[in-house]
Each structure stands twice: as structure tokens, then as C-alpha cells.
PDB file of N, CA and C in Angstrom:
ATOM      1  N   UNK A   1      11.326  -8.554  -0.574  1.00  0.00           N
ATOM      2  CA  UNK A   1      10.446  -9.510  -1.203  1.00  0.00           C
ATOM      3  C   UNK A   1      10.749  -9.508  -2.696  1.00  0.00           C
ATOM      4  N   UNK A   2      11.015 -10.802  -3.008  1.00  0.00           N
ATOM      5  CA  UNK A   2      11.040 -10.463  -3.975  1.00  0.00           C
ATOM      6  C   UNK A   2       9.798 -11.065  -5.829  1.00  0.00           C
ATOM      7  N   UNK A   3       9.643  -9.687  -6.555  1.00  0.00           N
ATOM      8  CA  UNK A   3       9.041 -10.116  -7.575  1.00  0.00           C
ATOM      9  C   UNK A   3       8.893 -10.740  -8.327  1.00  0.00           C
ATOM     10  N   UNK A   4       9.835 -11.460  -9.031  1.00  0.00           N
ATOM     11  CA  UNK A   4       9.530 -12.964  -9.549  1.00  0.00           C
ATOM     12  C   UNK A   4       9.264 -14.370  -8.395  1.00  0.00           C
ATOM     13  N   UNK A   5       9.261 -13.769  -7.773  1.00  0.00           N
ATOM     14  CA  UNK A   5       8.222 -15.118  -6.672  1.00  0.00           C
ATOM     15  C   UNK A   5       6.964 -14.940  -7.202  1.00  0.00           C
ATOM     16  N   UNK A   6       6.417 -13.848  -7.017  1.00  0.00           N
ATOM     17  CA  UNK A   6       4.896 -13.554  -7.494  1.00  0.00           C
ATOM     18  C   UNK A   6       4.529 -13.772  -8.657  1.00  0.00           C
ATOM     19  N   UNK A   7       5.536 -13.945 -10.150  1.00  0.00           N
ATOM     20  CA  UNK A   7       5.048 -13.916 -11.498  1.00  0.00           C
ATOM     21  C   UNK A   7       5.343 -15.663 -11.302  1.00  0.00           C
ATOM     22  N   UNK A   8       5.879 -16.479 -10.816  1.00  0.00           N
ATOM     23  CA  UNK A   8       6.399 -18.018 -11.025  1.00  0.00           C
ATOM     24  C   UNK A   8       5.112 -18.508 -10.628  1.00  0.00           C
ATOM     25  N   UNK A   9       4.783 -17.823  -9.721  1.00  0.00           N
ATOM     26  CA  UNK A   9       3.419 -18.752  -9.071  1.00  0.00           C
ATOM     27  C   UNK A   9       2.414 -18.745  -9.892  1.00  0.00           C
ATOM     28  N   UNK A  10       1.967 -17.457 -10.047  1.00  0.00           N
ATOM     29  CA  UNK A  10       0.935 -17.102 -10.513  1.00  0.00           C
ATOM     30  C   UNK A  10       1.178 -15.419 -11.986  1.00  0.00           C
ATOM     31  N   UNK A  11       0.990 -15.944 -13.232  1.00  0.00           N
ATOM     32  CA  UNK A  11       1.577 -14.463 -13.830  1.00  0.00           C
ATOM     33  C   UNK A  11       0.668 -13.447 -13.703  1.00  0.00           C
ATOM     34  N   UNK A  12      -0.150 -13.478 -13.107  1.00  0.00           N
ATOM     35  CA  UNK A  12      -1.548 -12.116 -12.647  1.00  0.00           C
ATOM     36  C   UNK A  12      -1.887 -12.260 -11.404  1.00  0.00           C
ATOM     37  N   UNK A  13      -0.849 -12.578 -10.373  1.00  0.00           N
ATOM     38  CA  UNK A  13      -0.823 -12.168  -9.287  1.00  0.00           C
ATOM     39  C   UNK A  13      -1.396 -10.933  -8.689  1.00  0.00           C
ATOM     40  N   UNK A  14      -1.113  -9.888  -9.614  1.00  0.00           N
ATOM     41  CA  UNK A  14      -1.527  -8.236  -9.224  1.00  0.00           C
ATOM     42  C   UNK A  14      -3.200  -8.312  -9.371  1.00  0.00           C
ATOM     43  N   UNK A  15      -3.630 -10.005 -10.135  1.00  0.00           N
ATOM     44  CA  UNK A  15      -5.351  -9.445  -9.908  1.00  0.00           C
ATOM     45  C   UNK A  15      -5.766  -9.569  -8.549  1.00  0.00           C
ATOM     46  N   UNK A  16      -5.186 -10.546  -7.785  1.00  0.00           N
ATOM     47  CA  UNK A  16      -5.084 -10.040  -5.503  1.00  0.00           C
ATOM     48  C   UNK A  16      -5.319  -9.214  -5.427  1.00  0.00           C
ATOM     49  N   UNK A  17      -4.873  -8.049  -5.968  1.00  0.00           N
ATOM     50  CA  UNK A  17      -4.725  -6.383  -5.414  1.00  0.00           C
ATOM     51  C   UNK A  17      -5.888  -5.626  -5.755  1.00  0.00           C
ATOM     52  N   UNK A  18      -7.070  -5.438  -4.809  1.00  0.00           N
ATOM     53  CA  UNK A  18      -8.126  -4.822  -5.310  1.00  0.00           C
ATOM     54  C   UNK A  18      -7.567  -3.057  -4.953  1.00  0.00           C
ATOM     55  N   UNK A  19      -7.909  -2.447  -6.099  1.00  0.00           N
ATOM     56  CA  UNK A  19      -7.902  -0.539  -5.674  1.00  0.00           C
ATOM     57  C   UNK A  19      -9.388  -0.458  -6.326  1.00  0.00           C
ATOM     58  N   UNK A  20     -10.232   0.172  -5.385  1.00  0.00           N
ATOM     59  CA  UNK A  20     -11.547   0.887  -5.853  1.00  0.00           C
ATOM     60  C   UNK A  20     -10.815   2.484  -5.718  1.00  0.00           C
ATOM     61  N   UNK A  21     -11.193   2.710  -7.004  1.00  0.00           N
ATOM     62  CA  UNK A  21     -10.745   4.530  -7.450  1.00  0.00           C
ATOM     63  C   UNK A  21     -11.405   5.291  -7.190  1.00  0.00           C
ATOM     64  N   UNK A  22     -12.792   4.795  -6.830  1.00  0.00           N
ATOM     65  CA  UNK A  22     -13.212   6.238  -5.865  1.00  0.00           C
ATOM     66  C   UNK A  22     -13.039   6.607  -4.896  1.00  0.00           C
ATOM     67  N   UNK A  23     -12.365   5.418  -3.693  1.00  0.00           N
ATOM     68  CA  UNK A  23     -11.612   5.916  -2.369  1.00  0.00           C
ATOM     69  C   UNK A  23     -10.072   6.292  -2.499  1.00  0.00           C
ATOM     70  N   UNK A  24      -9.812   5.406  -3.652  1.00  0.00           N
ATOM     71  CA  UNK A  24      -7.895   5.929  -3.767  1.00  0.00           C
ATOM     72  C   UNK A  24      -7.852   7.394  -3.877  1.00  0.00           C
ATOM     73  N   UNK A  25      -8.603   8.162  -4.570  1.00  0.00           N
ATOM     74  CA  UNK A  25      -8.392   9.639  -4.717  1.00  0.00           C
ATOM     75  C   UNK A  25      -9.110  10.723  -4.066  1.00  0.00           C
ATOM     76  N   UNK A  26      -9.231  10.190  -2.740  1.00  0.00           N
ATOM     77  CA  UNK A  26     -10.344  11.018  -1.649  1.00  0.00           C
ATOM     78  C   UNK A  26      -9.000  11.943  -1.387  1.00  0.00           C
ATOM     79  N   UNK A  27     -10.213  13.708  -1.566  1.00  0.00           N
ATOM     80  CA  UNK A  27      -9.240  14.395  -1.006  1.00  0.00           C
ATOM     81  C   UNK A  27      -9.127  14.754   0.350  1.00  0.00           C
ATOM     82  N   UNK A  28      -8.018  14.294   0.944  1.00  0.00           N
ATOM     83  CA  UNK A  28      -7.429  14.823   2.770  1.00  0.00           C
ATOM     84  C   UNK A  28      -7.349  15.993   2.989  1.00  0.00           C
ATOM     85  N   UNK A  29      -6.701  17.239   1.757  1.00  0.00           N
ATOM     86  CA  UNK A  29      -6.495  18.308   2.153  1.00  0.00           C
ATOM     87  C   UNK A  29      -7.456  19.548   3.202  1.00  0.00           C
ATOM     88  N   UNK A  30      -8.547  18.262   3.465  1.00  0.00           N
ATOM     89  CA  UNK A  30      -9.328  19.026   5.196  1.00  0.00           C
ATOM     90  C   UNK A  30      -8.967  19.038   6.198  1.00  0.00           C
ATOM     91  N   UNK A  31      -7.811  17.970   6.089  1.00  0.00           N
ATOM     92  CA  UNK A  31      -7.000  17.169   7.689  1.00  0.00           C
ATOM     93  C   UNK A  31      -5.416  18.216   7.440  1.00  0.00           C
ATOM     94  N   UNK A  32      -4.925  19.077   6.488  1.00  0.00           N
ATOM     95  CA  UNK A  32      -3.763  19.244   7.129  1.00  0.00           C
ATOM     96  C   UNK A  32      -3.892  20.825   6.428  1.00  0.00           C
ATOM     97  N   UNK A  33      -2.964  21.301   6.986  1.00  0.00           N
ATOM     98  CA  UNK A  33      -2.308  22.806   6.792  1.00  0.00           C
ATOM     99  C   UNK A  33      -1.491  23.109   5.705  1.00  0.00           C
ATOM    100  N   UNK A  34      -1.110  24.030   4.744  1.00  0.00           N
ATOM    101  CA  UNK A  34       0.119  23.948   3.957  1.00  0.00           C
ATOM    102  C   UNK A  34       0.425  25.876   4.328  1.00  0.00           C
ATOM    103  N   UNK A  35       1.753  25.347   4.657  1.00  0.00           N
ATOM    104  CA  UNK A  35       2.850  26.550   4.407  1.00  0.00           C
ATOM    105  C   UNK A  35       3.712  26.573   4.205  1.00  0.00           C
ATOM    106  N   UNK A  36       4.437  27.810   3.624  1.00  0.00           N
ATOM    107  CA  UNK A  36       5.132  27.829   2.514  1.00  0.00           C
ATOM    108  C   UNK A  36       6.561  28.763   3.774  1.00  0.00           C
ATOM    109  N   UNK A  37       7.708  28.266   3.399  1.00  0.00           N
ATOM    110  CA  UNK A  37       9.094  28.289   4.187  1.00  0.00           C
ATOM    111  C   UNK A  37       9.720  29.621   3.178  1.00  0.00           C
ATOM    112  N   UNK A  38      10.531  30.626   3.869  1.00  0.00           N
ATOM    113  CA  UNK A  38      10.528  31.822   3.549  1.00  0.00           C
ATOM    114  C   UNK A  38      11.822  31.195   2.333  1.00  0.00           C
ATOM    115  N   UNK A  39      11.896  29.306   2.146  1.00  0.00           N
ATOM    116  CA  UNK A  39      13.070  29.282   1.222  1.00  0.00           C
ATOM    117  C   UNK A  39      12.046  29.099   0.063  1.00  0.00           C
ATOM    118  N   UNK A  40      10.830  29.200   0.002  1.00  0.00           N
ATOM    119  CA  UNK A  40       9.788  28.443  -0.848  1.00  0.00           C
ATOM    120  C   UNK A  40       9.513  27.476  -0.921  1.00  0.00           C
ATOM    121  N   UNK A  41       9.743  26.359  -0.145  1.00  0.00           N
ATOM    122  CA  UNK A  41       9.436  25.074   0.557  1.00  0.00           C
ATOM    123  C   UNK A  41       7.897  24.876   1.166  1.00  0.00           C
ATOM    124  N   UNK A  42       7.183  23.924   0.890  1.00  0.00           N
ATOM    125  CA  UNK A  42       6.174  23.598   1.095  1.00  0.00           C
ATOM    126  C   UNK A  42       6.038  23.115   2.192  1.00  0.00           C
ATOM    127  N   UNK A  43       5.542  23.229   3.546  1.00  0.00           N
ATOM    128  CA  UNK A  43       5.289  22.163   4.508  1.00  0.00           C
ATOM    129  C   UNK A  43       3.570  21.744   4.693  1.00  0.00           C
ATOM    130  N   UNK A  44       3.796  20.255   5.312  1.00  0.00           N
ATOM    131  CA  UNK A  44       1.979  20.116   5.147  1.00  0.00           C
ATOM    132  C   UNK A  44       1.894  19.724   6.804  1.00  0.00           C
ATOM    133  N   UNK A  45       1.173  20.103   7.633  1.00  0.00           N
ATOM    134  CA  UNK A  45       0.706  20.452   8.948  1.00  0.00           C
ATOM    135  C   UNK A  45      -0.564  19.389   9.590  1.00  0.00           C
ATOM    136  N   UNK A  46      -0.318  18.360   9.861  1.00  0.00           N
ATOM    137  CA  UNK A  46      -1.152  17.438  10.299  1.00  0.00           C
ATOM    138  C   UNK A  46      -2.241  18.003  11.397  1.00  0.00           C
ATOM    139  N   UNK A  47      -3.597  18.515  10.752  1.00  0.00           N
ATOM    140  CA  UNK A  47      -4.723  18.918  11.661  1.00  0.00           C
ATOM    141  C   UNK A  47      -4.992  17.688  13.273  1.00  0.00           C
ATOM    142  N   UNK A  48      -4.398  16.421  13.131  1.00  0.00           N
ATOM    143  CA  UNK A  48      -4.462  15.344  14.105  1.00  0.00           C
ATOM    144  C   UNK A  48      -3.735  15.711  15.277  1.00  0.00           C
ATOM    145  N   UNK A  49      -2.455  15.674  14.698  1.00  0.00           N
ATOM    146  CA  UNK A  49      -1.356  15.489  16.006  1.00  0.00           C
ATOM    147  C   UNK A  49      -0.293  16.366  15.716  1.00  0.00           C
ATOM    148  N   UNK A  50      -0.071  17.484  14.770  1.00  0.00           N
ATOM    149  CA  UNK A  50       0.544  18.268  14.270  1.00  0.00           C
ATOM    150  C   UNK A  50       1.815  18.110  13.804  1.00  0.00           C
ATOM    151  N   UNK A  51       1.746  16.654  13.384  1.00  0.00           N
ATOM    152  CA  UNK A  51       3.067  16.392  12.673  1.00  0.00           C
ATOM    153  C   UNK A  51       3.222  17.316  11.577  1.00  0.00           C
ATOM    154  N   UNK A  52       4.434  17.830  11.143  1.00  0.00           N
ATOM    155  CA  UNK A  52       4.863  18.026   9.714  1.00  0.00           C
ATOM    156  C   UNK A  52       5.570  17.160   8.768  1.00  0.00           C
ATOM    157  N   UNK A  53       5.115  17.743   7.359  1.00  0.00           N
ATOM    158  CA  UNK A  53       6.055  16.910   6.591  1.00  0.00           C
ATOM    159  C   UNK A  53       6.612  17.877   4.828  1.00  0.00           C
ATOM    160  N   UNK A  54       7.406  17.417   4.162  1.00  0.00           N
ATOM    161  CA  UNK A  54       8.075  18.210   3.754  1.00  0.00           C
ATOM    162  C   UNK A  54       7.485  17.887   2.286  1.00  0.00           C
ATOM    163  N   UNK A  55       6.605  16.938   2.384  1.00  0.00           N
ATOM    164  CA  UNK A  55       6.044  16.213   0.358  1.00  0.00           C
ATOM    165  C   UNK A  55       4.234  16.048   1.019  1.00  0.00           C
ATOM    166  N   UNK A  56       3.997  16.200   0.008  1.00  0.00           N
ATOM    167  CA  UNK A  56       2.517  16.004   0.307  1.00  0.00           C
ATOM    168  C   UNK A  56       1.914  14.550   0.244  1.00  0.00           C
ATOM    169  N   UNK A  57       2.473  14.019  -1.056  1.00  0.00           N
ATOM    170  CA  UNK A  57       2.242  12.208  -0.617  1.00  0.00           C
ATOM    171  C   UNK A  57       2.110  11.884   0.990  1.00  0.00           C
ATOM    172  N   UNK A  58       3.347  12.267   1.788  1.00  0.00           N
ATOM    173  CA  UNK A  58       3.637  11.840   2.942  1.00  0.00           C
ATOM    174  C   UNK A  58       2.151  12.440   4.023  1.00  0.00           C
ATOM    175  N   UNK A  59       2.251  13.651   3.925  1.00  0.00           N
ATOM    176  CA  UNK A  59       0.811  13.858   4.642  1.00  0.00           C
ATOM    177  C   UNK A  59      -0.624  13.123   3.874  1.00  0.00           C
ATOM    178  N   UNK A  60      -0.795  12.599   3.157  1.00  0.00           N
ATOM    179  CA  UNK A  60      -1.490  12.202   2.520  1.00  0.00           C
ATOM    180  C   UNK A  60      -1.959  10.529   3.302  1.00  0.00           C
ATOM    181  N   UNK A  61      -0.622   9.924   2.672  1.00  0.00           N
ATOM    182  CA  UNK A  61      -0.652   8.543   3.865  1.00  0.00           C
ATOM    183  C   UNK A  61      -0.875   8.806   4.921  1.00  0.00           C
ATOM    184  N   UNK A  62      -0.143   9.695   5.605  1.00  0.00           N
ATOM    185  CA  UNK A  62      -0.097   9.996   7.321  1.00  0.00           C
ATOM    186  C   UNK A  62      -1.285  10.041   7.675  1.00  0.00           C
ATOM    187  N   UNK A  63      -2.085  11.062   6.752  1.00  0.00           N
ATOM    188  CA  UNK A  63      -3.903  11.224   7.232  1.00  0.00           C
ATOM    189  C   UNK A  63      -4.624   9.935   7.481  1.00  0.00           C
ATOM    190  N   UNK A  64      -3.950   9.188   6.589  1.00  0.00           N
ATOM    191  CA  UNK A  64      -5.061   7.740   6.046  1.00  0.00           C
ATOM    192  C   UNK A  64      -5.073   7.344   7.717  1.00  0.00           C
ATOM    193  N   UNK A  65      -4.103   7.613   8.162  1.00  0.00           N
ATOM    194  CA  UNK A  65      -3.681   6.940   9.701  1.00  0.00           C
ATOM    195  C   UNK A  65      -4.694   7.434  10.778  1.00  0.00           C
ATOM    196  N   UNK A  66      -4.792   8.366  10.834  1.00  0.00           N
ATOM    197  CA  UNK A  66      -5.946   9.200  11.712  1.00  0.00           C
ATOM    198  C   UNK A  66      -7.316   8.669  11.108  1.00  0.00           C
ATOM    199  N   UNK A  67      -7.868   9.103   9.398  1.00  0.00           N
ATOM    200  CA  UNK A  67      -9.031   8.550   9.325  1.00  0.00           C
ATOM    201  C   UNK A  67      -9.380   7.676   9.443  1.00  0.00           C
ATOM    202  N   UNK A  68      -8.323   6.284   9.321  1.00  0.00           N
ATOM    203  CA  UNK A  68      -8.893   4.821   8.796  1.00  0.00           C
ATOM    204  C   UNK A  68      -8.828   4.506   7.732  1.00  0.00           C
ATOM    205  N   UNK A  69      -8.911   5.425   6.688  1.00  0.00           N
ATOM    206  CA  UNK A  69      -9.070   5.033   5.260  1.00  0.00           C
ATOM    207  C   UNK A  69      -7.898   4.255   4.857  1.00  0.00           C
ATOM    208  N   UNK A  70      -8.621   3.116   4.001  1.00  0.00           N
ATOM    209  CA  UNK A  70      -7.448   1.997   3.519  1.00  0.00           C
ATOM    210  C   UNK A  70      -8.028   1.315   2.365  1.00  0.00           C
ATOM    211  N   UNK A  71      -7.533   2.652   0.910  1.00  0.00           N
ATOM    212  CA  UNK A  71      -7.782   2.240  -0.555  1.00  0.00           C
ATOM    213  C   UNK A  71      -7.696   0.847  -1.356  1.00  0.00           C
ATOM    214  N   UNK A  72      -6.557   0.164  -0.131  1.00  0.00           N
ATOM    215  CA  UNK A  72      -6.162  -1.202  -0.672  1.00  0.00           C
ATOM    216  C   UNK A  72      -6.715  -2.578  -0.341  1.00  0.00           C
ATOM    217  N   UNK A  73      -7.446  -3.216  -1.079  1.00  0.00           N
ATOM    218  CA  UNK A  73      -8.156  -4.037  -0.770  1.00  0.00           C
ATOM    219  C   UNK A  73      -7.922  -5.652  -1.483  1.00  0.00           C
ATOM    220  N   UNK A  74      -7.579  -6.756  -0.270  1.00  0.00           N
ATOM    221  CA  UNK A  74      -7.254  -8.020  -0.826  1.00  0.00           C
ATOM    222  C   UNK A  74      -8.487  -8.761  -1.478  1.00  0.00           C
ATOM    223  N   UNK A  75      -8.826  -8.948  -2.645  1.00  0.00           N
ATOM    224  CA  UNK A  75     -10.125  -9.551  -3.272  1.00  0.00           C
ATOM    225  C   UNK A  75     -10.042 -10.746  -2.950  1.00  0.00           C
ATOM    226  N   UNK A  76      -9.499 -11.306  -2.026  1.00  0.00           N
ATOM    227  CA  UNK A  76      -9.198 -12.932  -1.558  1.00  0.00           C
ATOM    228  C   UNK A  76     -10.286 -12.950   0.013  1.00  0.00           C
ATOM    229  N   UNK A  77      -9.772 -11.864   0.736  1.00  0.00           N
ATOM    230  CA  UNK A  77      -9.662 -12.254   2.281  1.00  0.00           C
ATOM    231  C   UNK A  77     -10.549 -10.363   2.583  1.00  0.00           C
ATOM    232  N   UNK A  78     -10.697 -10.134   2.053  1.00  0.00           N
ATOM    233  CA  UNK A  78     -11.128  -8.276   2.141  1.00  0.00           C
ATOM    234  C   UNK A  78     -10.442  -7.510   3.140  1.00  0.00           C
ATOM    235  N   UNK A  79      -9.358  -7.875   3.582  1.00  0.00           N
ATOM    236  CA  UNK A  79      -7.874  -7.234   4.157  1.00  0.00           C
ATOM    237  C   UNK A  79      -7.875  -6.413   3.711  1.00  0.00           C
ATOM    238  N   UNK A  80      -7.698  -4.571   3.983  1.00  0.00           N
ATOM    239  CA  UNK A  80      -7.434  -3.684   3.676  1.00  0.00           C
ATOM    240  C   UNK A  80      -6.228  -2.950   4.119  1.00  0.00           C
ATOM    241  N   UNK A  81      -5.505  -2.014   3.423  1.00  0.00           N
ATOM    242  CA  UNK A  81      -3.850  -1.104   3.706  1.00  0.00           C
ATOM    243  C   UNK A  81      -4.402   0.061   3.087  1.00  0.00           C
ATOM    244  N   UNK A  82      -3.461   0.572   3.695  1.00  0.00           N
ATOM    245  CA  UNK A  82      -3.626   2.341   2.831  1.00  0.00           C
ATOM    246  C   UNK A  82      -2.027   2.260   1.964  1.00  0.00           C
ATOM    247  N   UNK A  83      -1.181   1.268   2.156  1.00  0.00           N
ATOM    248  CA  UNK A  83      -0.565   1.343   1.066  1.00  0.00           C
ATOM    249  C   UNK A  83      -0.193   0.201   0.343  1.00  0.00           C
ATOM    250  N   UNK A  84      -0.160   0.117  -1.272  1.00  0.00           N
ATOM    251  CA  UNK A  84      -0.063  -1.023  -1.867  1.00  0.00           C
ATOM    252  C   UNK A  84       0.827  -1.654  -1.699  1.00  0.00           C
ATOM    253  N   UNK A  85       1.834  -1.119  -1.315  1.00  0.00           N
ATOM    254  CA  UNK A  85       2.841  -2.397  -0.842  1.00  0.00           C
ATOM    255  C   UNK A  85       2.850  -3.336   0.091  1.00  0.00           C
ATOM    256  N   UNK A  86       2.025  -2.600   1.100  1.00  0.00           N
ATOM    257  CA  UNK A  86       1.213  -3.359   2.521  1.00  0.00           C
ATOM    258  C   UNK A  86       0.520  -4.537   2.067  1.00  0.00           C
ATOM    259  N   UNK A  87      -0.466  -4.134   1.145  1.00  0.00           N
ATOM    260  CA  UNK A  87      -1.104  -5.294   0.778  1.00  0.00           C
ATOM    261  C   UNK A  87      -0.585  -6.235  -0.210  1.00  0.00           C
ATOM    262  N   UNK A  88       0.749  -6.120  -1.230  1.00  0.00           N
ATOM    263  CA  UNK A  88       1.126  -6.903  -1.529  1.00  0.00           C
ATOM    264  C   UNK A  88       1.960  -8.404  -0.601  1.00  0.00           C
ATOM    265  N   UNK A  89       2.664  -7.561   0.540  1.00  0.00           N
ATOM    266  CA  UNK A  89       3.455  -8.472   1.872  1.00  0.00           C
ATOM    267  C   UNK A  89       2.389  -9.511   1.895  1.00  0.00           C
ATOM    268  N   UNK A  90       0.858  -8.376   2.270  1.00  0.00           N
ATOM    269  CA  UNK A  90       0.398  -9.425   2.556  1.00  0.00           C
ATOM    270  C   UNK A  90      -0.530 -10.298   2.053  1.00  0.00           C
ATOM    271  N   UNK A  91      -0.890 -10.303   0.563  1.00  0.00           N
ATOM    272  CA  UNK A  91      -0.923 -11.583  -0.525  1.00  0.00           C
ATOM    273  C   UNK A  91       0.143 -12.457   0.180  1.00  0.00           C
ATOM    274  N   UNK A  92       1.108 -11.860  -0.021  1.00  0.00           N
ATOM    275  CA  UNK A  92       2.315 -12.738  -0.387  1.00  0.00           C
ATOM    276  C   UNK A  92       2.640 -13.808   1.100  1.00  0.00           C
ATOM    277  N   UNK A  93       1.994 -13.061   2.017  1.00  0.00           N
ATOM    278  CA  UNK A  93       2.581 -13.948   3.399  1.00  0.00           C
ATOM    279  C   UNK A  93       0.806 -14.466   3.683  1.00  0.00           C
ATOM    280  N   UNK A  94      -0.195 -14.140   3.238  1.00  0.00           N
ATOM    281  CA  UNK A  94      -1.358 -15.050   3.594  1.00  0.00           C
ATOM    282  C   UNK A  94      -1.751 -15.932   2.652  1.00  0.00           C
ATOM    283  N   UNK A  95      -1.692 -15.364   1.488  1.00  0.00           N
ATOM    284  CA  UNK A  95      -2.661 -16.534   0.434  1.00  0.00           C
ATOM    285  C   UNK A  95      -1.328 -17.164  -0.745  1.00  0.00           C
ATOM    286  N   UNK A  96       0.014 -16.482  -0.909  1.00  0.00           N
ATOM    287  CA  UNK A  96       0.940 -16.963  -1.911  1.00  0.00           C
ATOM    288  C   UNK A  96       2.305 -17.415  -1.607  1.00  0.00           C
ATOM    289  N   UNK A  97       2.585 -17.503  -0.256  1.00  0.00           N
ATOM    290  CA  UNK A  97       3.653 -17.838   0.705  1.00  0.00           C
ATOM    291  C   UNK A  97       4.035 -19.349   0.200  1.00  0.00           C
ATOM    292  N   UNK A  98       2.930 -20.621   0.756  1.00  0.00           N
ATOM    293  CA  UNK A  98       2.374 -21.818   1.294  1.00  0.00           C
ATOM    294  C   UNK A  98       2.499 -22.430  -0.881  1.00  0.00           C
ATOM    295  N   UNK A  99       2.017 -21.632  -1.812  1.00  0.00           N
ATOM    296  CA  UNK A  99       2.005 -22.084  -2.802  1.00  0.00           C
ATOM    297  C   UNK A  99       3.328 -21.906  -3.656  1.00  0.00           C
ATOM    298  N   UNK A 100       3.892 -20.569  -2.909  1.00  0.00           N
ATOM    299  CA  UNK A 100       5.420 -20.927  -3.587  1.00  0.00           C
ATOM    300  C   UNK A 100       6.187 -21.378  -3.111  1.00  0.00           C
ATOM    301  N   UNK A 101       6.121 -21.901  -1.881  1.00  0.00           N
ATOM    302  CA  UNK A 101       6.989 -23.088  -1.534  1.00  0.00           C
ATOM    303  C   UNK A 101       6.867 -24.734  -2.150  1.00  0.00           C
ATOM    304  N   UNK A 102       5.497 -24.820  -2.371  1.00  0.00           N
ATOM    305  CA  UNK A 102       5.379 -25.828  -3.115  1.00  0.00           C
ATOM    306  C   UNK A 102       5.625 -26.131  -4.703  1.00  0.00           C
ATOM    307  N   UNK A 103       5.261 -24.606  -4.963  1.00  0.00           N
ATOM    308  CA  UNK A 103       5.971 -24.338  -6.562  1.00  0.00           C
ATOM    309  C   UNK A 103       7.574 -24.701  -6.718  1.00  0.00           C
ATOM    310  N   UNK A 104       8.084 -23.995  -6.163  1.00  0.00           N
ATOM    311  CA  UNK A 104       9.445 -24.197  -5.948  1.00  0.00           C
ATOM    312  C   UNK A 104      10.398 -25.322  -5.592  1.00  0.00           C
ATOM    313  N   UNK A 105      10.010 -26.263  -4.950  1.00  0.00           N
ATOM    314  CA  UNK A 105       9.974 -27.507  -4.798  1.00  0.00           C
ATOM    315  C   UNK A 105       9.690 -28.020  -5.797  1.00  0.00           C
ATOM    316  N   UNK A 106       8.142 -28.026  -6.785  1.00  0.00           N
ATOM    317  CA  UNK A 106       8.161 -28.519  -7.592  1.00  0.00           C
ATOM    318  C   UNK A 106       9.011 -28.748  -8.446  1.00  0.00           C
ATOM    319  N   UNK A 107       9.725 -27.412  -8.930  1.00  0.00           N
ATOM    320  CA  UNK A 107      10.638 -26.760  -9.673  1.00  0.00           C
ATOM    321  C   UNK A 107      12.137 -27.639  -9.547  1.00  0.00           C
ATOM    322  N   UNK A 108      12.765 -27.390  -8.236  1.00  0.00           N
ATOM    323  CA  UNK A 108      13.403 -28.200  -8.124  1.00  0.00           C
ATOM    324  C   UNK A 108      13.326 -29.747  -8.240  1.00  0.00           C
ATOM    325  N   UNK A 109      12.519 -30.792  -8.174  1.00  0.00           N
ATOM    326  CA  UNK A 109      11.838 -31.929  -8.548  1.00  0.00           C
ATOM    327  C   UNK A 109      12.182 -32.005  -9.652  1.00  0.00           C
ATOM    328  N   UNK A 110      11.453 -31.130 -10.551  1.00  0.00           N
ATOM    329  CA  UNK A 110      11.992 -31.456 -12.350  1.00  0.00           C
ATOM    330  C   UNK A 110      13.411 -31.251 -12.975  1.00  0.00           C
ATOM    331  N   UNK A 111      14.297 -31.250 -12.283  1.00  0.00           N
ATOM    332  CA  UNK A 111      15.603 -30.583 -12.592  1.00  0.00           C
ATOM    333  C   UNK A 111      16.091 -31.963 -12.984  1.00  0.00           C
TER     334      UNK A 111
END
């Protein structure tokens, strides 16, 4: 996808993207395990389904999956993701798709 689609249409496109900061920084570390690899490597231990993973971001998202939780919120349509890129696709394929095709067209028109 690309980002100057989103600034042509609209240059505050990113105001779509609702984050409320008191759910973005809920702590998970109740849902997983951490241990430490005799190389000093961190692993994080999914309390759900006992996946592992090797970064903590990654168990972090992974949890969102088991709880539900989804920080990302479309201020258009109240569509929620647990990750912002999720919810940018989908600005971009529900509410800014249909207007940059017509932008663009326009665009071409004035040439």
C-alpha cells in the first residue's frame, strides 16, 4: 500500500486512526511466561496455547489474539485491530479506496 495515496487524498489522513492510550498500554504479562535460554535469550510462553516466541512485542500481539483486545480504533466506522497497520488497510479499503480513485482521475483530467 502505498503512502502517498493517503497524503493526495487527504493530508491528515492519520486523524482515521483512533489509539485510546489507556488500552494501547495494557499490561499482558499475566497471559505469558518468560524464560531465559542457557545462551541468555529471552523466550515468552503463551499461557493460551503455549506458543513461544523469541521478542516480547510478538507475545504481546499474540495475547491481543486470545483476549480480544484491539487498541486500534477507526473514528469513521468504530472498526477495531490490535495492529495499526490493520487498521490503516482498512481506512484505506473502506472509507479512502472509492475517493482516491476519483482523486486520481481527477488528477489525471487536469493534465
Amino acid at each position: 500500500m502505498d503512502e502517498d495515496i493517503f497524503s493526495e487524498v487527504s493530508p491528515s489522513w492519520t486523524e482515521s486512526i483512533g489509539i485510546d492510550p489507556s488500552q494501547h498500554d495494557i499490561d499482558h504479562s499475566e497471559h505469558y511466561t518468560v524464560t531465559e535460554t542457557p545462551d541468555g535469550k529471552l523466550t515468552f510462553h503463551c499461557h493460551f496455547c503455549q506458543k513461544t516466541f523469541g521478542d516480547k512485542w510478538k507475545i504481546h500481539h499474540h495475547v491481543m489474539i486470545h483476549t480480544g483486545h484491539k487498541p486500534f480504533q477507526c473514528l469513521q466506522c468504530s472498526h477495531k485491530t490490535i495492529r495499526k497497520s490493520d487498521l490503516k488497510k482498512h481506512i484505506y479499503n473502506k472509507h479512502l479506496k472509492n475517493e482516491t480513485i476519483e482523486f486520481q482521475s481527477m488528477k489525471k483530467r487536469k493534465k
